[in-house]
N, C-alpha and C. Protein backbone atom coordinates (compact mmCIF):
# COMPACT_ATOMS: atom_id res chain seq x y z
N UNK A 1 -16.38 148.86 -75.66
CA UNK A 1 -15.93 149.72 -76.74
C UNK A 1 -14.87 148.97 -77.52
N UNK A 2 -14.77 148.99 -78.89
CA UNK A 2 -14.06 148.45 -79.91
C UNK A 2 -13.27 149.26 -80.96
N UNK A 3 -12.40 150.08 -80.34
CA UNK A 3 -12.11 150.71 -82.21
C UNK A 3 -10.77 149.44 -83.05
N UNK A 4 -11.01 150.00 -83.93
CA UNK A 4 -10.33 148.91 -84.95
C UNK A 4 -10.15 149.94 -85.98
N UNK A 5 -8.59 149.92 -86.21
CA UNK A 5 -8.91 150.32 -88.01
C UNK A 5 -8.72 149.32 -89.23
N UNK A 6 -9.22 149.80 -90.18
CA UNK A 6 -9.90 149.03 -91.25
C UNK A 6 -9.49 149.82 -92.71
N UNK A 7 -8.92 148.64 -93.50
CA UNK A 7 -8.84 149.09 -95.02
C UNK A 7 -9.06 148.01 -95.76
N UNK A 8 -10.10 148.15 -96.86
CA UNK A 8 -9.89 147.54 -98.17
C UNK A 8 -9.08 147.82 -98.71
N UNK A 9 -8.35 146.32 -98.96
CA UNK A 9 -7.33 146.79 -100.20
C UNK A 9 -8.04 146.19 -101.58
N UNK A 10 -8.74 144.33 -101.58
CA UNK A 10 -9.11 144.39 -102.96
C UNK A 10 -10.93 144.17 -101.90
N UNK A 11 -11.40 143.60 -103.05
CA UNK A 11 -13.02 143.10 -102.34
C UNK A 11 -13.93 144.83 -102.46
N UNK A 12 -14.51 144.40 -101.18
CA UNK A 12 -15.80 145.23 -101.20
C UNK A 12 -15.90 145.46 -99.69
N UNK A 13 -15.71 145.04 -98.62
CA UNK A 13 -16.08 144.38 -97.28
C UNK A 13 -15.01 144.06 -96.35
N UNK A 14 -15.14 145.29 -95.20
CA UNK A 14 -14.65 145.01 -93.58
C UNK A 14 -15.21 145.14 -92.94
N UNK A 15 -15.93 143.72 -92.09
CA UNK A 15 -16.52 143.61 -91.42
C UNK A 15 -15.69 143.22 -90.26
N UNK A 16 -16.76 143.72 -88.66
CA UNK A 16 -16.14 143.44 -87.53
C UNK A 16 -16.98 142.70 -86.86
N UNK A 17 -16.71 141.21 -86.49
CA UNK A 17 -18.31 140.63 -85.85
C UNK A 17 -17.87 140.75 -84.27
N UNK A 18 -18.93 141.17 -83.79
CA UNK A 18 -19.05 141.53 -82.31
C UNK A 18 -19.98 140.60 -81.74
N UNK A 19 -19.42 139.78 -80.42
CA UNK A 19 -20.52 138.93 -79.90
C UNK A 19 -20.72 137.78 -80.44
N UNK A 20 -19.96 137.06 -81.23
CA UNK A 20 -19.78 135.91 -81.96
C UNK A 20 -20.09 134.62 -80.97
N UNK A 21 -21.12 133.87 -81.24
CA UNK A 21 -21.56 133.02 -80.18
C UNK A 21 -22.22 132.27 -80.88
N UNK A 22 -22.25 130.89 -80.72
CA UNK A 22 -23.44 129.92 -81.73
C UNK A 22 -23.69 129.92 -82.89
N UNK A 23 -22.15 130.67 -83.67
CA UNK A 23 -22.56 130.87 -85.41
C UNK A 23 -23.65 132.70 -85.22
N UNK A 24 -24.04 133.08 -84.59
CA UNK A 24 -24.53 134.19 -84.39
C UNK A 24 -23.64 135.54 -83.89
N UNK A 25 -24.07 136.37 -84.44
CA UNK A 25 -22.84 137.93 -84.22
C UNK A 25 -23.50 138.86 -84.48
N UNK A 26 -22.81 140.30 -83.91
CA UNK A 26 -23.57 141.54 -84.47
C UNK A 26 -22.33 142.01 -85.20
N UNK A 27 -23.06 142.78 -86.71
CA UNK A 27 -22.41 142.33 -87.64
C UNK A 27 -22.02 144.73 -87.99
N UNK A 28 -20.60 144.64 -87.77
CA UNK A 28 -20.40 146.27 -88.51
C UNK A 28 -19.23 146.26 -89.24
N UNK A 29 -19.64 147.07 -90.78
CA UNK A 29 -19.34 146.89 -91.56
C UNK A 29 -18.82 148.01 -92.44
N UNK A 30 -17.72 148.32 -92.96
CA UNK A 30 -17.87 148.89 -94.39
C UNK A 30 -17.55 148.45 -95.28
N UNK A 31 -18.73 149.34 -96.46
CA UNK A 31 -19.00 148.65 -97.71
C UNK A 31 -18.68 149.67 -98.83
N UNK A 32 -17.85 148.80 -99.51
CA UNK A 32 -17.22 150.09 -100.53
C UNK A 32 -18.27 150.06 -101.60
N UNK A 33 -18.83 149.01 -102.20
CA UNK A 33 -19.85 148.73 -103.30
C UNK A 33 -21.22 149.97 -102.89
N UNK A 34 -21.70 150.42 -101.33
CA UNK A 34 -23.05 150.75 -101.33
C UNK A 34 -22.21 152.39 -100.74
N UNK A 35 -21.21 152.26 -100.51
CA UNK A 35 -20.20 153.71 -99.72
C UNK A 35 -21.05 154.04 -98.65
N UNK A 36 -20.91 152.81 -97.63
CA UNK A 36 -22.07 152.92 -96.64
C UNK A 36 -21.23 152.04 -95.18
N UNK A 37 -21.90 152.88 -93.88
CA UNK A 37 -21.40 151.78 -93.05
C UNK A 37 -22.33 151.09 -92.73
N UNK A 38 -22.57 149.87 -92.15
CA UNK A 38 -24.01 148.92 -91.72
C UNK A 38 -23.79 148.67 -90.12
N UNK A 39 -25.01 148.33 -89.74
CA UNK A 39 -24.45 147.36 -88.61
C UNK A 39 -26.07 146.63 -88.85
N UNK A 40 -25.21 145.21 -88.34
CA UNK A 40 -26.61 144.41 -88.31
C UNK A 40 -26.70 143.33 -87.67
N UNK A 41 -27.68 141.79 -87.75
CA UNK A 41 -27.32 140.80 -86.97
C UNK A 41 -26.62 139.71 -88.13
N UNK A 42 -25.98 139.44 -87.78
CA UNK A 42 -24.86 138.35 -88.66
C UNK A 42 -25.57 136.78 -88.44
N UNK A 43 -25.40 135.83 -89.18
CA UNK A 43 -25.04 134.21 -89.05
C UNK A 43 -23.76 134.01 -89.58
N UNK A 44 -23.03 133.61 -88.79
CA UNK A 44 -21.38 132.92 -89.03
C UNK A 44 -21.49 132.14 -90.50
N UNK A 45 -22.33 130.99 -89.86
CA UNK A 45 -22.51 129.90 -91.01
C UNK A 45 -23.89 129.50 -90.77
N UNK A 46 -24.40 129.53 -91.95
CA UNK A 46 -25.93 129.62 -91.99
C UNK A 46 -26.08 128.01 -92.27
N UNK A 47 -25.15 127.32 -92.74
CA UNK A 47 -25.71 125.83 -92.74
C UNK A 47 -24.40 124.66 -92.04
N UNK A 48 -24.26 124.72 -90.98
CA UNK A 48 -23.35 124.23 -90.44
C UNK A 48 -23.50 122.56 -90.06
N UNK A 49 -23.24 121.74 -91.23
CA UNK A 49 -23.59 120.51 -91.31
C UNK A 49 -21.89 119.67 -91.51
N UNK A 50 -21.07 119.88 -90.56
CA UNK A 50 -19.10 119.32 -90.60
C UNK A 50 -19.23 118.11 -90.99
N UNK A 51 -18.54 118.08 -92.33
CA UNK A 51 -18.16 116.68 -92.72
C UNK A 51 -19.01 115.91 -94.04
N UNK A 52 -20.72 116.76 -93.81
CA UNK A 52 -21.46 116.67 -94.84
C UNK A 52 -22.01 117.31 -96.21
N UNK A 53 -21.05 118.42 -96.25
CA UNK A 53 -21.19 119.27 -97.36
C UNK A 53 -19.68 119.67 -97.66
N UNK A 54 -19.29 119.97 -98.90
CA UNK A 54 -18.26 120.39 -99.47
C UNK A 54 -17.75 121.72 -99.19
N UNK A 55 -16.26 121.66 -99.09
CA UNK A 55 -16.18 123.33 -99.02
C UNK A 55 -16.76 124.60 -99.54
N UNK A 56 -16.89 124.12 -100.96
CA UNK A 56 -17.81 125.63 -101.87
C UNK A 56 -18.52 125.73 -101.26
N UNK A 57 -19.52 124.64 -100.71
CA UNK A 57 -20.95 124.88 -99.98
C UNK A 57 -20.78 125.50 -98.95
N UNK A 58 -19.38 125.05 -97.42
CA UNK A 58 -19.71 125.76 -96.81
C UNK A 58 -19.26 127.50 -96.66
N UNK A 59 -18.14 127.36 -97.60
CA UNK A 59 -17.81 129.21 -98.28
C UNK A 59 -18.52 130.03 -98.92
N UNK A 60 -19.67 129.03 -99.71
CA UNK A 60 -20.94 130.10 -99.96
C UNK A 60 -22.18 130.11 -98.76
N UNK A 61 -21.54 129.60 -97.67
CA UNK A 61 -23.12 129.71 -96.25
C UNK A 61 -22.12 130.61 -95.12
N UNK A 62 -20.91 130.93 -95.49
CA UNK A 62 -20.63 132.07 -94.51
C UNK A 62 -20.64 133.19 -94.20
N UNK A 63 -20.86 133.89 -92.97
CA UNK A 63 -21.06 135.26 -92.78
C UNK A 63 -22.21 136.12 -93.52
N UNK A 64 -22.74 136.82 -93.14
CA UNK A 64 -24.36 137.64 -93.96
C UNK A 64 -25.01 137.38 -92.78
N UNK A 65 -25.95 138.55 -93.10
CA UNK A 65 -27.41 138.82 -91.68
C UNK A 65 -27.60 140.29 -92.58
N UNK A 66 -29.22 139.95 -91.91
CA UNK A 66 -30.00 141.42 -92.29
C UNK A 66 -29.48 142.57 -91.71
N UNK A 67 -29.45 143.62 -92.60
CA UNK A 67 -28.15 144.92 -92.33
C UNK A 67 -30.23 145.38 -91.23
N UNK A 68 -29.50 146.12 -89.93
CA UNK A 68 -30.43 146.66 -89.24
C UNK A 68 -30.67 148.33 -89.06
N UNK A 69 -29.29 149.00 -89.84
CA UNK A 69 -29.45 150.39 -90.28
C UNK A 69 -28.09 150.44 -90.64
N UNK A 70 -27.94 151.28 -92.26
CA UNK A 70 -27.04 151.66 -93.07
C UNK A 70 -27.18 153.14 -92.76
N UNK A 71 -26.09 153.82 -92.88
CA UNK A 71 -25.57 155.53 -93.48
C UNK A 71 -24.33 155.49 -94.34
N UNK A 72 -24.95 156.89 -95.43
CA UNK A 72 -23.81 156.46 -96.39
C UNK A 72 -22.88 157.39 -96.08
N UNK A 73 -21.53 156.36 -96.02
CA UNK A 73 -20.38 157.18 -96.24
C UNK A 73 -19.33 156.82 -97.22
N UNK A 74 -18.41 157.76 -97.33
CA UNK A 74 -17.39 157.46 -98.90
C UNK A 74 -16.64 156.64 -98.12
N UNK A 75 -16.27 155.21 -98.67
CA UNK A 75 -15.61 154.44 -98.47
C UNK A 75 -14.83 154.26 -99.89
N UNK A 76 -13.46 154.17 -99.15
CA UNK A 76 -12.59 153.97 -100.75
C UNK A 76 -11.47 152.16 -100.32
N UNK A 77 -11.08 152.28 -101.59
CA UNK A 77 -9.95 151.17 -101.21
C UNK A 77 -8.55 151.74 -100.63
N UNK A 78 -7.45 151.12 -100.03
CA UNK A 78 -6.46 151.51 -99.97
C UNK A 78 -6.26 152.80 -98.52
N UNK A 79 -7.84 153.01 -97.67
CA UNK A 79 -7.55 154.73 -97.31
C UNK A 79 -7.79 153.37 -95.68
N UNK A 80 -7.29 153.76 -94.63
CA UNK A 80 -7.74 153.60 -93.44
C UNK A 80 -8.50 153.91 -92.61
N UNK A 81 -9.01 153.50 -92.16
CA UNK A 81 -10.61 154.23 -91.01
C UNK A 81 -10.81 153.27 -90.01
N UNK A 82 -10.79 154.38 -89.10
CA UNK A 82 -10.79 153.94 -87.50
C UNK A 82 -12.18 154.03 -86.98
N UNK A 83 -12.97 152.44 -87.05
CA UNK A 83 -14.37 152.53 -87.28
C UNK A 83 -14.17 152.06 -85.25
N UNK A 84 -14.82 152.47 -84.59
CA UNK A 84 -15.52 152.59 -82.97
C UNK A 84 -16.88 151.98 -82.87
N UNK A 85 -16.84 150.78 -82.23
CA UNK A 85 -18.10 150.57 -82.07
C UNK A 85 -18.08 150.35 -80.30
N UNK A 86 -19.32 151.24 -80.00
CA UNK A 86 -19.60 150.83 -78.43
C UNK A 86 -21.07 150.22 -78.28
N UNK A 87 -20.95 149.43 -77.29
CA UNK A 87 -21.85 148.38 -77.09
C UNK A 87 -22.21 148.52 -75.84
N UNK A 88 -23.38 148.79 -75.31
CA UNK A 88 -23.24 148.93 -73.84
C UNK A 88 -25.28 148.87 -73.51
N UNK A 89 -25.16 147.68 -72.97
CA UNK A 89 -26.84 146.97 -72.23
C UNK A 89 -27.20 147.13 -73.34
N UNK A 90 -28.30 147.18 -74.26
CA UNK A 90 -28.78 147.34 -75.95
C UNK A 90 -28.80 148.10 -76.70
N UNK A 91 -27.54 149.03 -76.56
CA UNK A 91 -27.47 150.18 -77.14
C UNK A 91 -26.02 150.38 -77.84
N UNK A 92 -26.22 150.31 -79.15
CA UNK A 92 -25.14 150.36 -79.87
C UNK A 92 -24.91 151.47 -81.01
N UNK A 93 -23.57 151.87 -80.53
CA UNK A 93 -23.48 153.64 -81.42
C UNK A 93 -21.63 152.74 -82.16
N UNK A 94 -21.90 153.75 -83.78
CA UNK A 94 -20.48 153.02 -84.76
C UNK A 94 -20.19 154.37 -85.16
N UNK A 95 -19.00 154.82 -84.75
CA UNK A 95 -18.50 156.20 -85.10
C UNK A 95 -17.35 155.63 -86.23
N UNK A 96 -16.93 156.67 -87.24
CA UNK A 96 -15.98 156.27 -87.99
C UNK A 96 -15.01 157.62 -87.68
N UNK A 97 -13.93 157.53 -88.02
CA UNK A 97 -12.81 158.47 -87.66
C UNK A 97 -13.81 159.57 -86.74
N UNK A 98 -14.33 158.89 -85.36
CA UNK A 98 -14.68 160.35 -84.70
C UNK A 98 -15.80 161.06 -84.85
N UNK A 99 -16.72 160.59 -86.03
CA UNK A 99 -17.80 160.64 -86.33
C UNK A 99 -18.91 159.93 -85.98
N UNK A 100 -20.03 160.03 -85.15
CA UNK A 100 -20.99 159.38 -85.39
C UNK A 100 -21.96 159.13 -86.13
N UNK A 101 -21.64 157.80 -86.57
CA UNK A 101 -22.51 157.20 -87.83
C UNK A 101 -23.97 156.76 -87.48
N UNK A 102 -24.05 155.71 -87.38
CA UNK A 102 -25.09 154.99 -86.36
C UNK A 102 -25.15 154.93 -85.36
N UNK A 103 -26.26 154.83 -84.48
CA UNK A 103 -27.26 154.36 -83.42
C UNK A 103 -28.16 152.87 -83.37
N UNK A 104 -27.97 152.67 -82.53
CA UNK A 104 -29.34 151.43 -82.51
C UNK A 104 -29.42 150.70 -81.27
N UNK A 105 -30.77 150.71 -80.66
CA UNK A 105 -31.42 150.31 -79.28
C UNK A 105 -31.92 148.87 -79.83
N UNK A 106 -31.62 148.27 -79.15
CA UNK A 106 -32.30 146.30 -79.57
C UNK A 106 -33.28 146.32 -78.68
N UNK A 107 -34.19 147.23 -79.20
CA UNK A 107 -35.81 146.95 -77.82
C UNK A 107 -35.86 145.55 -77.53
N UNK A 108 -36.02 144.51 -78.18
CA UNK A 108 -36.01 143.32 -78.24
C UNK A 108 -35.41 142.40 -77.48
N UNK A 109 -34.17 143.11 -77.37
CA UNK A 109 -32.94 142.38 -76.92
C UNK A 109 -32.71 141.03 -77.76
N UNK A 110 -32.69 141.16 -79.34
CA UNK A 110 -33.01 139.76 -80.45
C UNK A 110 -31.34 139.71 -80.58
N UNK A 111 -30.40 140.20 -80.15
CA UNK A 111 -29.20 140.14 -80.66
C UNK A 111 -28.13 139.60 -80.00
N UNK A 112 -27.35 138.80 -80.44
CA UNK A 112 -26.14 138.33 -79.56
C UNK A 112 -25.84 139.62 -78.83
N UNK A 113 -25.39 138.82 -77.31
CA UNK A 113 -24.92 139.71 -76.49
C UNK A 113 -23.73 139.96 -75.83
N UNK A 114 -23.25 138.87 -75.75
CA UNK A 114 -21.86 138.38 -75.83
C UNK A 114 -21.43 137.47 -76.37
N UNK A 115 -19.87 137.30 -76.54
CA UNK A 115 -19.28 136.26 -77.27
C UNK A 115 -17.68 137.00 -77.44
N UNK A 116 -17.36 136.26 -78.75
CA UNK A 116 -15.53 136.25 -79.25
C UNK A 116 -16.08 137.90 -80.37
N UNK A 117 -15.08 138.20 -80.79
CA UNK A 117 -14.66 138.62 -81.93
C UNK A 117 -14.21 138.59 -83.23
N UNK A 118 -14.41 138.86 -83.98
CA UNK A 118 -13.66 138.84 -85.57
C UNK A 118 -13.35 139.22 -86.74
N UNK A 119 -12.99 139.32 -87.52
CA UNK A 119 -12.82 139.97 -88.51
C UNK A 119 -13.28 139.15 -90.20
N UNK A 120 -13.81 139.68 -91.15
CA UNK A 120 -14.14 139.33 -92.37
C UNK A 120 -13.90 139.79 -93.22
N UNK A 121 -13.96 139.48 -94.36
CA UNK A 121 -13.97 140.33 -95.92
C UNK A 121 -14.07 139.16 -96.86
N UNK A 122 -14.71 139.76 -98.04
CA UNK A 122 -15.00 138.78 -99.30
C UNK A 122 -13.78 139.34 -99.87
N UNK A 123 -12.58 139.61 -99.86
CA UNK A 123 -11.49 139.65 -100.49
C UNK A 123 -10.35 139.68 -99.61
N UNK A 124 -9.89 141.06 -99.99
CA UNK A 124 -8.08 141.64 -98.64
C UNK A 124 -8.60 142.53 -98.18
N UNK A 125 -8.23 142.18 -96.90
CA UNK A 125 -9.01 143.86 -96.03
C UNK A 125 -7.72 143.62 -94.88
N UNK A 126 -7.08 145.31 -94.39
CA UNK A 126 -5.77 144.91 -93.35
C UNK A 126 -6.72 145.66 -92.11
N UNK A 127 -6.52 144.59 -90.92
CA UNK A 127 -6.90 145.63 -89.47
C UNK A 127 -5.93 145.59 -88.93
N UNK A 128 -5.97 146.64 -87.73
CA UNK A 128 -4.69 146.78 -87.22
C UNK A 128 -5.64 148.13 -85.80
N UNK A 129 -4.59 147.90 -85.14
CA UNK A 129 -4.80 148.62 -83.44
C UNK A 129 -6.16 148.23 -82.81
N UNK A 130 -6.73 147.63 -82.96
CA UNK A 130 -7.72 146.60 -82.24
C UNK A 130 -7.82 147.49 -80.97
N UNK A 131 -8.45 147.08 -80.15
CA UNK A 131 -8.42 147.44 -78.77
C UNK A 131 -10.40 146.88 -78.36
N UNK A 132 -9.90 146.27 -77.44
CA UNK A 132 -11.65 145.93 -76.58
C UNK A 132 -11.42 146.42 -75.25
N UNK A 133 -12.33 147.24 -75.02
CA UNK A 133 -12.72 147.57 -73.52
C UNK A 133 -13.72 147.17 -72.85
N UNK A 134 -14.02 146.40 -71.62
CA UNK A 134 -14.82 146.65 -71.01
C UNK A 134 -15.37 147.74 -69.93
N UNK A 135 -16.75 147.46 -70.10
CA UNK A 135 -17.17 149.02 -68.97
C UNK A 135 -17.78 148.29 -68.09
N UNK A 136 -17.55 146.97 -67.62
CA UNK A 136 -18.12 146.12 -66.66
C UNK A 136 -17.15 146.74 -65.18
N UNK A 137 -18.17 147.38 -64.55
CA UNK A 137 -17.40 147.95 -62.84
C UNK A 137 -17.51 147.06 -61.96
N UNK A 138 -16.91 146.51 -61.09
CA UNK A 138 -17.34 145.43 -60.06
C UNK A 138 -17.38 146.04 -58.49
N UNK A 139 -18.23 145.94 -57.75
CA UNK A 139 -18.37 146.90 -56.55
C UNK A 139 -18.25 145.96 -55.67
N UNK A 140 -17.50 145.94 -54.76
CA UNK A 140 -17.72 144.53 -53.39
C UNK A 140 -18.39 145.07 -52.32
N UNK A 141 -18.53 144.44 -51.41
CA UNK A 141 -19.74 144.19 -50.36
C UNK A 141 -19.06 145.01 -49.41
């Protein structure tokens, strides 16, 4: 479990990447441009070639993945929201202040599963009270 709160101040975009591993992440988001939250699978950096491409190049190949289910909600600039994401065996639920937004089962299991954490935005976005839990129980013999 992850809550985080989250504000745009300029941009469009606070994203939280979950499972960050190999340039790969699961990607939740709000979007003030679509007044929607997402969650989806992310690429960090879609062309990760160090040393052989220029910065613009690699600031226009970062972060993005196919959104895997949107719901719209009013997202504004300036307001805070305490977006919850729990993650638990392939089943991932994104509540916003207390609300449940999304759902989503990875029949597949196509999605990073573990990894680091992080934070994004195509502009200023402030987080603040973080918190990661695990629900990993350990039973001895």
């Amino acid at each position: 479990m992850c809550p985080l709160g989250s504000k745009i101040v300029d941009g469009s975009v606070a994203e939280l990447m979950l499972h960050l591993a190999n340039n790969r992440y699961i990607r939740v988001y709000l979007y003030d441009i679509d007044q929607a939250v997402y969650f989806g699978d992310g690429v960090f950096i879609k062309d990760n070639r160090p040393g052989s491409i220029r910065l613009g190049e690699v600031l226009g190949s970062m972060g993005g993945g196919k959104s895997l289910v949107s719901h719209s909600y009013p997202v504004k600039k300036n307001t805070w929201y305490v977006v919850t994401t729990n993650a638990k065996d392939n089943a991932y639920t994104v509540t916003v202040g207390g609300q449940k937004i999304i759902e989503y089962v990875d029949n597949k299991r196509e999605l990073s599963s573990e990894g680091t954490i992080g934070l994004l935005t195509n502009g200023h976005a402030q987080f603040d009270d973080i918190l990661v839990k695990s629900n990993v129980h350990i039973t001895s013999p």
